[in-house]
Protein backbone atom coordinates (compact mmCIF):
# COMPACT_ATOMS: atom_id res chain seq x y z
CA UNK A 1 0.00 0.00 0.00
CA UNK A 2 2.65 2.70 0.99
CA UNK A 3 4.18 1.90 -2.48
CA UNK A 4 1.51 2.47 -4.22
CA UNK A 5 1.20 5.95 -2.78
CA UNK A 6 4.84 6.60 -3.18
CA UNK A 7 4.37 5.91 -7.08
CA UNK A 8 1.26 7.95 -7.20
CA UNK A 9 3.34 10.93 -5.26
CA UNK A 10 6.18 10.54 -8.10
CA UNK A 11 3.86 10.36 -10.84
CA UNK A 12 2.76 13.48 -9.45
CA UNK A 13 6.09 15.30 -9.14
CA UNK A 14 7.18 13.98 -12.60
CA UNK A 15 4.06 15.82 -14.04
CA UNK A 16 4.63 19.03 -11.94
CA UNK A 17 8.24 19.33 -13.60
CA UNK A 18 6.92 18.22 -16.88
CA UNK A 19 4.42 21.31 -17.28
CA UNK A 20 6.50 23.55 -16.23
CA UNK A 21 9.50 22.56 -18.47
CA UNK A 22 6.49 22.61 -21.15
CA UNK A 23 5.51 26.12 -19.94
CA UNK A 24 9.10 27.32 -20.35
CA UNK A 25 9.80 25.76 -23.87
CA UNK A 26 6.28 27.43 -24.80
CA UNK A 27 7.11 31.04 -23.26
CA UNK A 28 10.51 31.02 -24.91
CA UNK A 29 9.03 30.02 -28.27
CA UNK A 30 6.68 32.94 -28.14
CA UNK A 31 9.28 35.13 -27.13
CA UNK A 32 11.46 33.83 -30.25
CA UNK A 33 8.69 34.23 -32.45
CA UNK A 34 7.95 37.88 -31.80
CA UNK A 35 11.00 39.68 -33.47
CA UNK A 36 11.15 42.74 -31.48
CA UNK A 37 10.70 40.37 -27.88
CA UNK A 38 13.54 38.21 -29.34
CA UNK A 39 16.14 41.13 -30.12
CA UNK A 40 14.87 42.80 -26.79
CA UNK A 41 15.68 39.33 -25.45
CA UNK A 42 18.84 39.10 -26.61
CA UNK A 43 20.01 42.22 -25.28
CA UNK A 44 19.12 41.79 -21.95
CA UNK A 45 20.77 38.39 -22.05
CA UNK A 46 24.36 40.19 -23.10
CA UNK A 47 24.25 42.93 -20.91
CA UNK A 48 23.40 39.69 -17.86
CA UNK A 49 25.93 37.68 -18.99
CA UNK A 50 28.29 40.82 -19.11
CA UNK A 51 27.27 41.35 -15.21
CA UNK A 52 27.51 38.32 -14.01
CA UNK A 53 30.95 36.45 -16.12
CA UNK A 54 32.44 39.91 -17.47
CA UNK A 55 34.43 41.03 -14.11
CA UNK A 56 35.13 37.06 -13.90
CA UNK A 57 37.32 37.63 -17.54
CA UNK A 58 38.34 41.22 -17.41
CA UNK A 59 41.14 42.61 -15.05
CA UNK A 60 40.09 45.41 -12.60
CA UNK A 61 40.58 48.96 -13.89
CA UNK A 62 43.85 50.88 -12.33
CA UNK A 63 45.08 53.87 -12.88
CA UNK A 64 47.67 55.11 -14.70
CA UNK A 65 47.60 59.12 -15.29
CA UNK A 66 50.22 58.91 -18.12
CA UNK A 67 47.57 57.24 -20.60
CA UNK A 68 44.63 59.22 -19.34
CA UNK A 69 41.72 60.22 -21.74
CA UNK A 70 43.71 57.89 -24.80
CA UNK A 71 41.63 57.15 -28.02
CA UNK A 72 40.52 53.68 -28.36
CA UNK A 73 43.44 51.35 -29.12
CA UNK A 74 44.17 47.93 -29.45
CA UNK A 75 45.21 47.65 -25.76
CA UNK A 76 42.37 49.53 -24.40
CA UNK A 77 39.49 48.96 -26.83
CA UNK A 78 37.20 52.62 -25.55
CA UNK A 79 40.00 54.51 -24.64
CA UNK A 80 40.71 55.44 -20.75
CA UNK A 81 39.65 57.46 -18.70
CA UNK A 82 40.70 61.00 -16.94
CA UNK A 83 42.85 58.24 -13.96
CA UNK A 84 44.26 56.35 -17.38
CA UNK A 85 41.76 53.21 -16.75
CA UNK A 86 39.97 51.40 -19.29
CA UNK A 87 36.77 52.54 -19.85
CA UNK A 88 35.64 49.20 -21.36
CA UNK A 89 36.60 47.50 -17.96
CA UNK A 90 34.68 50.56 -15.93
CA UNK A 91 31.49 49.73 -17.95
CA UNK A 92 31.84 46.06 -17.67
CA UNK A 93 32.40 46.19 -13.77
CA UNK A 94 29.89 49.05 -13.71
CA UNK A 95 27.22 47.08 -15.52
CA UNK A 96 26.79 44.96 -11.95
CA UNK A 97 25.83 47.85 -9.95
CA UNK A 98 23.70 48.90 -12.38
CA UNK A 99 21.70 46.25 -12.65
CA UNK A 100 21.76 45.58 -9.27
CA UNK A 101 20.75 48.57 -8.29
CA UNK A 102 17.97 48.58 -10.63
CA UNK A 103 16.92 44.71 -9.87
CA UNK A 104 16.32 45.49 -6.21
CA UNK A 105 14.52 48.80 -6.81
CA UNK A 106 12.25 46.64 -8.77
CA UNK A 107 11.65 43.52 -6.19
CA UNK A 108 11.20 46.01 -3.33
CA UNK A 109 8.24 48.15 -5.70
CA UNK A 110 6.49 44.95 -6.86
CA UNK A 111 6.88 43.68 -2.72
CA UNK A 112 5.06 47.17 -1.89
CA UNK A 113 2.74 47.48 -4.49
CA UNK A 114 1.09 43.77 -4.51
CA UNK A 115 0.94 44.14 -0.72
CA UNK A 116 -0.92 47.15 -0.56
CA UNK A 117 -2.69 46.68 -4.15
CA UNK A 118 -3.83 43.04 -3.43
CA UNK A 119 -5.04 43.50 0.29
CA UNK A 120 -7.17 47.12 -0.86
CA UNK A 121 -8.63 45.18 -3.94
CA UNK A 122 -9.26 41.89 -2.07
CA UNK A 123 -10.53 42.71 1.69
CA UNK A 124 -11.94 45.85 0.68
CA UNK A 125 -13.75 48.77 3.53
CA UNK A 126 -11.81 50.17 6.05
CA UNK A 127 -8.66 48.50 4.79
CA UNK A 128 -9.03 49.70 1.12
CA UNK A 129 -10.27 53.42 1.72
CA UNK A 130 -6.91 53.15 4.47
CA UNK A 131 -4.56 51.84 2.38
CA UNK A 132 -5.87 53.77 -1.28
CA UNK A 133 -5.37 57.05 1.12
CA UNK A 134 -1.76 56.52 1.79
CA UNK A 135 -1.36 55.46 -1.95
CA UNK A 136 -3.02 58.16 -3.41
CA UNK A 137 -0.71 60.46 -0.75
CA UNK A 138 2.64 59.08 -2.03
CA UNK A 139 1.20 59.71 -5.67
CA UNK A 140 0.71 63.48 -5.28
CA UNK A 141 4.49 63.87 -4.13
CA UNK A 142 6.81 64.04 -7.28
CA UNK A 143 8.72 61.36 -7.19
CA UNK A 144 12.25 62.34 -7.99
CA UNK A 145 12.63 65.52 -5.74
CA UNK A 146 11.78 63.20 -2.80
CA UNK A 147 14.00 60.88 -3.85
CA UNK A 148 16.53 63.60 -4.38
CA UNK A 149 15.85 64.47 -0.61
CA UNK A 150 15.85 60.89 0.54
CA UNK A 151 19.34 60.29 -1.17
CA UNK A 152 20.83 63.26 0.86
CA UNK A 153 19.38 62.15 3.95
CA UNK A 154 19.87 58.56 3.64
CA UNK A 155 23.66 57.28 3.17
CA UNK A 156 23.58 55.27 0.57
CA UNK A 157 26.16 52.89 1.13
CA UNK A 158 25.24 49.91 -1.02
CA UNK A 159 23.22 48.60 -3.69
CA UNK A 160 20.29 47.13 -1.77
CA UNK A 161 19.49 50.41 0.18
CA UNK A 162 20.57 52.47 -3.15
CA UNK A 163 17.55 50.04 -4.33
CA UNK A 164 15.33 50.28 -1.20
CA UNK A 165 15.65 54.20 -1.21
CA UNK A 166 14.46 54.32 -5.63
CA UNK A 167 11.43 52.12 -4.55
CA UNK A 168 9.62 54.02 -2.15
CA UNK A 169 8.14 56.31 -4.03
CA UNK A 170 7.75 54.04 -7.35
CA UNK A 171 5.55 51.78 -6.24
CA UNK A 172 1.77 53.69 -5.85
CA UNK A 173 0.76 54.23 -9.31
CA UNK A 174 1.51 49.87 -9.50
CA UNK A 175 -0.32 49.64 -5.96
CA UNK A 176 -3.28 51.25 -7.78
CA UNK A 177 -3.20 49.34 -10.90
CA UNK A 178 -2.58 45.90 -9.29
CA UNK A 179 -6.13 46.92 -7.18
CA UNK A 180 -8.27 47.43 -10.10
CA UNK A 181 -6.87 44.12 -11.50
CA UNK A 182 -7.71 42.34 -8.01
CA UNK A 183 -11.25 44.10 -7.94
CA UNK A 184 -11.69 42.42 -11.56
CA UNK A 185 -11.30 39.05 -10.35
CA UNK A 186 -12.32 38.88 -6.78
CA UNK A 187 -15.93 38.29 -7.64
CA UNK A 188 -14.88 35.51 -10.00
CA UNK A 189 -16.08 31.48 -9.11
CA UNK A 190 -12.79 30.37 -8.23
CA UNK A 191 -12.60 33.19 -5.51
CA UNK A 192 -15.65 32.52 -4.64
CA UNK A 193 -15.32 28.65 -4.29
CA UNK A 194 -12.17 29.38 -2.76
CA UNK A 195 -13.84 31.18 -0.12
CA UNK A 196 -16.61 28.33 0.63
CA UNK A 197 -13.95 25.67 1.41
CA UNK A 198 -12.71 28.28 3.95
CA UNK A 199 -9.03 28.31 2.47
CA UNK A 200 -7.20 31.32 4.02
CA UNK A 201 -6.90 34.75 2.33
CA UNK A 202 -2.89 34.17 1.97
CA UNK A 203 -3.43 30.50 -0.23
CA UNK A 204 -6.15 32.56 -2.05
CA UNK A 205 -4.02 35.31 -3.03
CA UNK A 206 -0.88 32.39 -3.95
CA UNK A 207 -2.74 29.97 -5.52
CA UNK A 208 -5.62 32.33 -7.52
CA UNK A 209 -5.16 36.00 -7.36
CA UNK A 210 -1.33 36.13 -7.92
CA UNK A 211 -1.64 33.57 -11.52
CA UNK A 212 -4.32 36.00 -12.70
CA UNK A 213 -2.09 39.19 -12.87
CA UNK A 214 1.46 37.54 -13.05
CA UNK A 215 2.08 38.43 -16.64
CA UNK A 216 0.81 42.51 -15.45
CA UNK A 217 3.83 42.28 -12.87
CA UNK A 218 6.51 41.15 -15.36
CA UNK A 219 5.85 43.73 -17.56
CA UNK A 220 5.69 46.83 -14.73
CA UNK A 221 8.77 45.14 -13.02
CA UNK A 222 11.10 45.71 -16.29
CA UNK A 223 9.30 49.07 -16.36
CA UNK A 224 10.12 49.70 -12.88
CA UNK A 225 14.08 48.48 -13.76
CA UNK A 226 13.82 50.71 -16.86
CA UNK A 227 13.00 53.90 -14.25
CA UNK A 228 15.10 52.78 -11.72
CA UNK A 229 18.20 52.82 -14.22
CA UNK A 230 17.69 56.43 -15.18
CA UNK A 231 16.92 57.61 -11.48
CA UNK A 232 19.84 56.15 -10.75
CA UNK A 233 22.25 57.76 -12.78
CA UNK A 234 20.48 61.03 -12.78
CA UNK A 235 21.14 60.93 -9.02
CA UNK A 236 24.64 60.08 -9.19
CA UNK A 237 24.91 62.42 -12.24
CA UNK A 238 24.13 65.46 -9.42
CA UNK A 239 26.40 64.38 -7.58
CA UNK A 240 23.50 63.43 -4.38
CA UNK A 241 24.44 59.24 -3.70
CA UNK A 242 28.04 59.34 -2.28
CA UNK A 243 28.13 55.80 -3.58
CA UNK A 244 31.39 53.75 -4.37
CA UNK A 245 32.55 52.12 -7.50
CA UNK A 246 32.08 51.83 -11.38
CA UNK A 247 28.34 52.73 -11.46
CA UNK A 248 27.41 54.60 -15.05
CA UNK A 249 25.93 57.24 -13.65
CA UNK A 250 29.41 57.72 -11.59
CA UNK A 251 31.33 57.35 -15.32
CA UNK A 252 29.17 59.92 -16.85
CA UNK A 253 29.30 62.43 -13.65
CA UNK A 254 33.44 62.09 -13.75
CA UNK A 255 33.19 62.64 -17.01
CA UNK A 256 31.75 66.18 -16.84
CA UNK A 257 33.58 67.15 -13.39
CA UNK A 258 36.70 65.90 -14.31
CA UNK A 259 35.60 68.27 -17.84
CA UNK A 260 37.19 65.35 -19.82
CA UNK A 261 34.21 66.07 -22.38
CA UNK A 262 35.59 69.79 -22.69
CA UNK A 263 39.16 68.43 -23.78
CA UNK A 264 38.37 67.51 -27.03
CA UNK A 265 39.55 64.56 -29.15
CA UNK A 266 37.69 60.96 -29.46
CA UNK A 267 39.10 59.19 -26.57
CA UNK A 268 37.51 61.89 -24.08
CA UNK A 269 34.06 61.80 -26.35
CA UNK A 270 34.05 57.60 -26.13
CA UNK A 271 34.77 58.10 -21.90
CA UNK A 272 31.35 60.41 -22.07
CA UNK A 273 28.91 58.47 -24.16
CA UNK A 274 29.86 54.95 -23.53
CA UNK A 275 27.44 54.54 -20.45
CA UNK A 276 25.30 56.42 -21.89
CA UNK A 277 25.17 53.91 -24.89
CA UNK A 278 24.55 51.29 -22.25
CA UNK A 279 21.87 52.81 -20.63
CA UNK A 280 19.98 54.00 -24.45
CA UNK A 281 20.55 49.73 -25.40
CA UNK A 282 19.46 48.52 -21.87
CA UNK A 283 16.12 50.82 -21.95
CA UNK A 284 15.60 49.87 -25.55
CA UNK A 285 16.44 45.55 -24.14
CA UNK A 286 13.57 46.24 -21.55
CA UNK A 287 10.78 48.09 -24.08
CA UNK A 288 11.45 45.56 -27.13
CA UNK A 289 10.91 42.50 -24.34
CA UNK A 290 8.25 43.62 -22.70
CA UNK A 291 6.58 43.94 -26.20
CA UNK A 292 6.18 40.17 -25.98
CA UNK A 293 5.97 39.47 -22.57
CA UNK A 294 2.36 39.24 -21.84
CA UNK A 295 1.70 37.21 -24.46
CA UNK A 296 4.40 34.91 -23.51
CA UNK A 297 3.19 34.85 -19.85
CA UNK A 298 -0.56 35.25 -20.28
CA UNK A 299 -1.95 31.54 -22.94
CA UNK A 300 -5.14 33.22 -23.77
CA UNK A 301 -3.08 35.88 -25.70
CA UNK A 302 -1.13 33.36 -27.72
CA UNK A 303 -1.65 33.34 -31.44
CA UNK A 304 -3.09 30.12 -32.63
């Protein structure tokens, strides 16, 4: 008998993993068949694989002031820097921070907004009028004087609170928008049933609410890394997040204080618009896959 149930529970597990490795190889075809999700796709993928493997293969940038602000070269493909370091080794170690900066922006607005959007549009009363009153609130402020404020107040000392500080006030207008997706479905059968069998509000909102508007938070959190990216820089680019390393938005703010722009000559030009180059082919990653995204995540979308 206790074999029996054993095989049934493997059975089981074997056909868990085997929809979900079908799921994958059918989201990944639709991404590859929608041309400007697969380029977006692609560059997302190099500028990851540049994060995570390209400090692993390129030497940490030092300085040496008697090859400062070179043209690009054989030895130092973009040139150097106003310190003499390779520019092409800044943006590669720089690409990290970036994206982790952004990443964890991102997780800590979806965290906020699917709290507060999910609990207003699902429990409703007190707790929705309570909750749509401190959203609204945050949505009146603009958002990046505040976090202009925050960033002087706060020492930003790493990328997690760099991250944490970007995603409080980035996460209302979502918080709103997740709500009127909850209100939508909370009146549907499976709620409803869901309800009946007295299964608790948090397996409700895992098991029936979250599915339902999964695809709607994969597209707002690349749109949330997409913001984060430019908030970022634009905050180092004023000079208000003492924060340390390679970060673009550091590159581009040497750039102009160090006046290597003002020099003339291509190596100080290639020093001033490589990041930004990374940030214009990141943004355009992020809008080209999110073109294909919801119908990759979201079946009843799928061409047939």
């Amino acid at each position: 008998m206790s074999n029996t149930v054993a095989v049934k529970q493997k059975n089981k597990t074997i056909n868990k993993e085997g929809s979900f490795l079908n799921y994958l190889k059918e989201f990944f075809e639709v991404i590859w068949d929608n041309k400007m999700a697969r380029i977006g796709f692609i560059i997302l993928v190099i500028f990851l694989l540049m994060a995570i493997f390209g400090p692993m293969f390129v030497s940490e940038p030092k300085s040496d002031y008697l090859a400062r602000l070179k043209a690009p070269s054989a030895k130092h493909w973009l040139g150097t820097d106003y310190a003499g370091r390779d520019i092409l080794s800044l943006f590669i170690f720089g690409s990290r921070s970036v994206l982790l900066v952004a990443f964890y922006a991102a997780v800590f607005s979806i965290i906020f907004a699917c709290g507060i959007g999910i609990s207003a549009g699902l429990l409703g009363g007190k707790t929705d009028n309570i909750l749509m009153l401190i959203t609204d609130t945050v949505l009146t402020m603009p958002t990046l004087p505040v976090t202009m404020v925050l960033s002087m107040v706060i020492n930003v000392s790493n990328n997690i609170l760099f991250g944490l500080v970007l995603s409080l006030w980035s996460w209302a207008g979502l918080a709103k928008a997740i709500r009127s997706q909850v209100l939508v479905i909370r009146n549907k059968d499976f709620i409803e049933a869901s309800k009946v069998m007295g299964i608790s509000t948090i397996n409700i909102i895992i098991k029936d609410v979250v599915p339902n508007i999964i695809s709607f938070i994969a597209i707002n959190f690349i749109s949330i890394m997409k913001g984060a990216i430019m908030t970022s820089v634009s905050l180092m680019v004023l000079g208000l997040v003492p924060f340390r390393g390679s970060h673009w938005g550091m590159m581009i703010q040497m750039a102009m204080s160090q006046s290597a722009v003002l020099y003339g000559g291509i190596g100080p030009i290639v020093y001033f618009l490589t990041p930004i180059m990374g940030i214009v082919l990141f943004q355009l990653g992020c809008y080209f896959f999110a073109n294909g995204l919801d119908e990759a995540m979201n079946p009843r979308l799928r061409k047939q």
